[in-house]
Protein backbone atom coordinates (compact mmCIF):
# COMPACT_ATOMS: atom_id res chain seq x y z
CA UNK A 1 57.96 102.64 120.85
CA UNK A 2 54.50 101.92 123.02
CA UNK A 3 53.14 98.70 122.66
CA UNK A 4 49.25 99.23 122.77
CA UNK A 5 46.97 96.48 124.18
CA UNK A 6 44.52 94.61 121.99
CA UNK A 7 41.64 95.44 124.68
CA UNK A 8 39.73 98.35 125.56
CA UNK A 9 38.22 100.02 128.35
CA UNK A 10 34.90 99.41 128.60
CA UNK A 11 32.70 102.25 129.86
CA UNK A 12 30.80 102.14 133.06
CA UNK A 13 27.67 101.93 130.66
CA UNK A 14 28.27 99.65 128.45
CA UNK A 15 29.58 96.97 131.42
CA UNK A 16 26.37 96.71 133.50
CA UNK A 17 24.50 95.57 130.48
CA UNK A 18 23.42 92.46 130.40
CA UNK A 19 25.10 91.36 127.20
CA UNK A 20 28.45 92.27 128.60
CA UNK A 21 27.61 90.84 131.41
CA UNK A 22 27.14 87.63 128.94
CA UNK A 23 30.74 88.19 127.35
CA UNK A 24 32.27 87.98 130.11
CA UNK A 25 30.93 84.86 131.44
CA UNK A 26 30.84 83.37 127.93
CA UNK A 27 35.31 83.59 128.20
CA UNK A 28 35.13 82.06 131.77
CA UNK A 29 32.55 79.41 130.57
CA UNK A 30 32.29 78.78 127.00
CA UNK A 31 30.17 75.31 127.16
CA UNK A 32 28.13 76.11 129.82
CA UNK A 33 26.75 79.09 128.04
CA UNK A 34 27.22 78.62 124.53
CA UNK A 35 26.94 74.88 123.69
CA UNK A 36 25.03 73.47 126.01
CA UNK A 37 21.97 75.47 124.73
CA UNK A 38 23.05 75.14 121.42
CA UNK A 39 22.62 71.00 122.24
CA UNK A 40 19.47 71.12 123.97
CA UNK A 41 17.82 73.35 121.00
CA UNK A 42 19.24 70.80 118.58
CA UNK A 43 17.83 68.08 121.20
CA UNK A 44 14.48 69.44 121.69
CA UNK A 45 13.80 70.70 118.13
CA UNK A 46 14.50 66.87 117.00
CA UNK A 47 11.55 65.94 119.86
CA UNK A 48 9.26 68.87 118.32
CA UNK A 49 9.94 67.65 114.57
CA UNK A 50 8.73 64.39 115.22
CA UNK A 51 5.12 64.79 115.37
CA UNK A 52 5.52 66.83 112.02
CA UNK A 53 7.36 64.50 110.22
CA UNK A 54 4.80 61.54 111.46
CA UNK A 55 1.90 63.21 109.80
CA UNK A 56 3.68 63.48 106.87
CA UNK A 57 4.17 59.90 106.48
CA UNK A 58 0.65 59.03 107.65
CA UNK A 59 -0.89 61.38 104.76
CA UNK A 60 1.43 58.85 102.54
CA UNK A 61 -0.05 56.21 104.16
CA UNK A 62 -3.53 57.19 103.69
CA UNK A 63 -2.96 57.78 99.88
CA UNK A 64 -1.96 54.02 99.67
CA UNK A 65 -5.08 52.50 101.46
CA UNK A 66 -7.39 54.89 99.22
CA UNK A 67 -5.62 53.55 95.76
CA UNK A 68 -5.81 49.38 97.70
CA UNK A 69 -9.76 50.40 98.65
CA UNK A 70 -10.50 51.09 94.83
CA UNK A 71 -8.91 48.01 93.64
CA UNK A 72 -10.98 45.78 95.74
CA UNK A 73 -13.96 47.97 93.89
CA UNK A 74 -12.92 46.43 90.87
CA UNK A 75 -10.94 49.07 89.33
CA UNK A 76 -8.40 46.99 86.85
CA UNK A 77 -10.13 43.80 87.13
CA UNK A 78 -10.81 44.32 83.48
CA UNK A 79 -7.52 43.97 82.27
CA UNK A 80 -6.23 40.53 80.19
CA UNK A 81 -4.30 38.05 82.14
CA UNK A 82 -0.80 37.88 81.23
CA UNK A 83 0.20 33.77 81.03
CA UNK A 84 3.73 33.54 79.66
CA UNK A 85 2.62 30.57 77.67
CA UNK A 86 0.51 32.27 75.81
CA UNK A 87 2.70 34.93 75.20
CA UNK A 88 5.33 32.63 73.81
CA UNK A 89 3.06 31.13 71.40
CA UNK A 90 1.56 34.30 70.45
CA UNK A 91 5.01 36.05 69.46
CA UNK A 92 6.25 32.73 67.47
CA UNK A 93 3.19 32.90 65.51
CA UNK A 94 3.98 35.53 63.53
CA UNK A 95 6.78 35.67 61.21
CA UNK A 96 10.28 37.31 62.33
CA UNK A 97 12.35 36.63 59.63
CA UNK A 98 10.25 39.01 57.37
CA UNK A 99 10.21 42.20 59.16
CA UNK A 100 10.99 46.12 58.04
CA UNK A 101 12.89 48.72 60.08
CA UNK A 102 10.56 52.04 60.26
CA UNK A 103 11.96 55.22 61.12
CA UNK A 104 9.60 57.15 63.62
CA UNK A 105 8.08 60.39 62.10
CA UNK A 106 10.20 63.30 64.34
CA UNK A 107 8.50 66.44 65.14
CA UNK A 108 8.43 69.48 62.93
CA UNK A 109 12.01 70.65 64.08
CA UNK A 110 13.37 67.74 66.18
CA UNK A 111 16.83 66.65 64.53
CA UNK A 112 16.27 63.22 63.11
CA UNK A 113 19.92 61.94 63.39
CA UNK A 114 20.32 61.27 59.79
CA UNK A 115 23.41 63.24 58.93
């Protein structure tokens, strides 16, 4: 029996083109024309991102001075002090040995857990 090769005869045609012309090089000199562009895109995209990425982070940045700018306005100055003394005091003040466990009212439909 023949043994029949695995490659075929490329027409006159089809082998000045330039992607064959690419093929063929590409077996010679895979790194040279297949990873070292696939580096530098990976390279230079990361350079191109940058600038993209840094106005991302400088809108976030923005959005914090705005919310810092209102609280020197006053915004939430109006709210109690918290002193943990007072607190204390407060809580042991009122009486909590007499105290009654109420179950929350559940939605219309919401499964209450009671089985």
């Amino acid at each position: 029996m023949a043994v029949f090769s695995n490659k075929k005869f490329p027409s006159s045609a089809q082998s000045n083109t330039i992607a064959a012309r690419y093929r063929a090089a590409l077996v010679k000199h895979p790194f040279a024309l297949f990873g070292l562009p696939f580096i530098a895109t990976m390279v230079a995209g990361s350079f191109f991102l940058t600038p993209a990425t840094a106005v991302r982070y400088e809108k976030h940045d923005r959005k914090v001075q705005r919310l810092t700018k209102e609280d020197e306005l006053g915004i939430g100055k109006a709210r109690r002090k918290v002193d943990m003394k007072e607190e204390y005091y407060r809580l042991a003040a009122k009486d909590l040995d007499n105290w009654e466990q109420k179950r929350v009212k559940r939605l219309p439909g919401e499964p209450d857990g009671v089985l």
